[in-house]
Protein backbone atom coordinates (compact mmCIF):
# COMPACT_ATOMS: atom_id res chain seq x y z
CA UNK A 1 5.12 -8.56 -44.66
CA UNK A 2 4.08 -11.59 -42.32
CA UNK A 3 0.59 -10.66 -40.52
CA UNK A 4 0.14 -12.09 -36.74
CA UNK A 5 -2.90 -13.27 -35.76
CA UNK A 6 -3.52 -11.60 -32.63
CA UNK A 7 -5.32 -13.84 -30.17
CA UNK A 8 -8.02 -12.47 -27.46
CA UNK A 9 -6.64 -11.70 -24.61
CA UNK A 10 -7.29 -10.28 -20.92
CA UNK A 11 -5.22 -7.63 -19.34
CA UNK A 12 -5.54 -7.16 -15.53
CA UNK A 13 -6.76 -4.15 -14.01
CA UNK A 14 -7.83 -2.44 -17.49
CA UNK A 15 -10.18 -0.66 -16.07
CA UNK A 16 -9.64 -0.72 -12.15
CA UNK A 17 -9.86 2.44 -10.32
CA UNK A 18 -6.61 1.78 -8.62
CA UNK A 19 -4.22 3.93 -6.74
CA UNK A 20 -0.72 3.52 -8.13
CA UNK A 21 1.62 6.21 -6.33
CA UNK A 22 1.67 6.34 -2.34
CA UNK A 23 3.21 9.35 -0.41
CA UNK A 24 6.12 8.38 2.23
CA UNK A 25 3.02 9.31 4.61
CA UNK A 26 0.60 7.70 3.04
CA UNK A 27 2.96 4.52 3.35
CA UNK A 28 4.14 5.08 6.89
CA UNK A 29 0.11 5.14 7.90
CA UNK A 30 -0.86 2.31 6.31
CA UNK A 31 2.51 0.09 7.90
CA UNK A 32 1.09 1.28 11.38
CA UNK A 33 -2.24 0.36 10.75
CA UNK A 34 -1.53 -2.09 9.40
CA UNK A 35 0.65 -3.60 12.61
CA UNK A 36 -2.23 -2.18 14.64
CA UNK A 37 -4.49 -4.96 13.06
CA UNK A 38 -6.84 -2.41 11.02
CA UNK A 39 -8.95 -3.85 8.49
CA UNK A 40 -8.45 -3.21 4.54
CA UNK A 41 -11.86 -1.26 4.84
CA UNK A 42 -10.15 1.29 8.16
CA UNK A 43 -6.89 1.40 6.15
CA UNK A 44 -8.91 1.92 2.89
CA UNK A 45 -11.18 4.77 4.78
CA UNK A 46 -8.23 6.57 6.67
CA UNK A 47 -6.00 6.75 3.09
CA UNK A 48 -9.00 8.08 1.39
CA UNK A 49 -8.63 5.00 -1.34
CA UNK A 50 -11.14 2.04 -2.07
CA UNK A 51 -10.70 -1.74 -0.76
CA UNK A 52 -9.07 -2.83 -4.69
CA UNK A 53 -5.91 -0.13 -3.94
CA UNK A 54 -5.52 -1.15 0.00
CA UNK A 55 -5.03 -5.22 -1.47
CA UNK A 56 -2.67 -3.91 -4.34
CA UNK A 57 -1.04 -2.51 -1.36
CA UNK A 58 -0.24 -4.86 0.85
CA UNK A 59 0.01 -7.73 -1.55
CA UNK A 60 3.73 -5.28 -3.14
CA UNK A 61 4.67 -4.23 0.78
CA UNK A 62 4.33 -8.14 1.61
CA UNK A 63 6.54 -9.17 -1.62
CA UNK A 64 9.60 -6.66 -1.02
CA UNK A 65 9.57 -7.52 2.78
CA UNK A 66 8.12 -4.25 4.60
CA UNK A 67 4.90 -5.91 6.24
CA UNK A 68 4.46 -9.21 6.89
CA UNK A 69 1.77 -11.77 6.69
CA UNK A 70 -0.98 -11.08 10.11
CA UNK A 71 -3.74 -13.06 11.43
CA UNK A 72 -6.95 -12.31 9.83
CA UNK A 73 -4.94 -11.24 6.31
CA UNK A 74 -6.84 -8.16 4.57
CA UNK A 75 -9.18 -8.46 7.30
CA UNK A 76 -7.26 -7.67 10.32
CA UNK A 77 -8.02 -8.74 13.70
């Protein structure tokens, strides 16, 4: 039997207190906030979820094309 060394290593978001499943209304919300310029923070406090889950968010909805990039990012206006 051949033993691998296994080296240290880090894995994202171990640990994070992240929201992973979104309801269709919890995703149609957040698209019209976010189009009304709402900050992560609004977006984060209307959703009921912290800032960490709003960023995961947006950064898959940007990737597969349903929001695009806005002035002011994660900020909003």
């Amino acid at each position: 039997m051949v033993k691998v060394k296994l080296e240290e290593a880090h894995i994202l978001l171990e640990d994070a207190d992240v929201k992973w499943y979104w309801s269709r209304r919890d995703m149609n919300l957040f698209r019209q906030m976010w189009r009304d310029g709402k900050s992560g923070e609004e977006i984060a406090e209307a959703l009921g979820v912290n800032l960490l889950s709003v960023a995961l968010l947006v950064v898959d909805q940007e990737i597969i094309g349903n929001i695009k990039p806005r002035p002011g990012g994660l900020l909003g206006e």
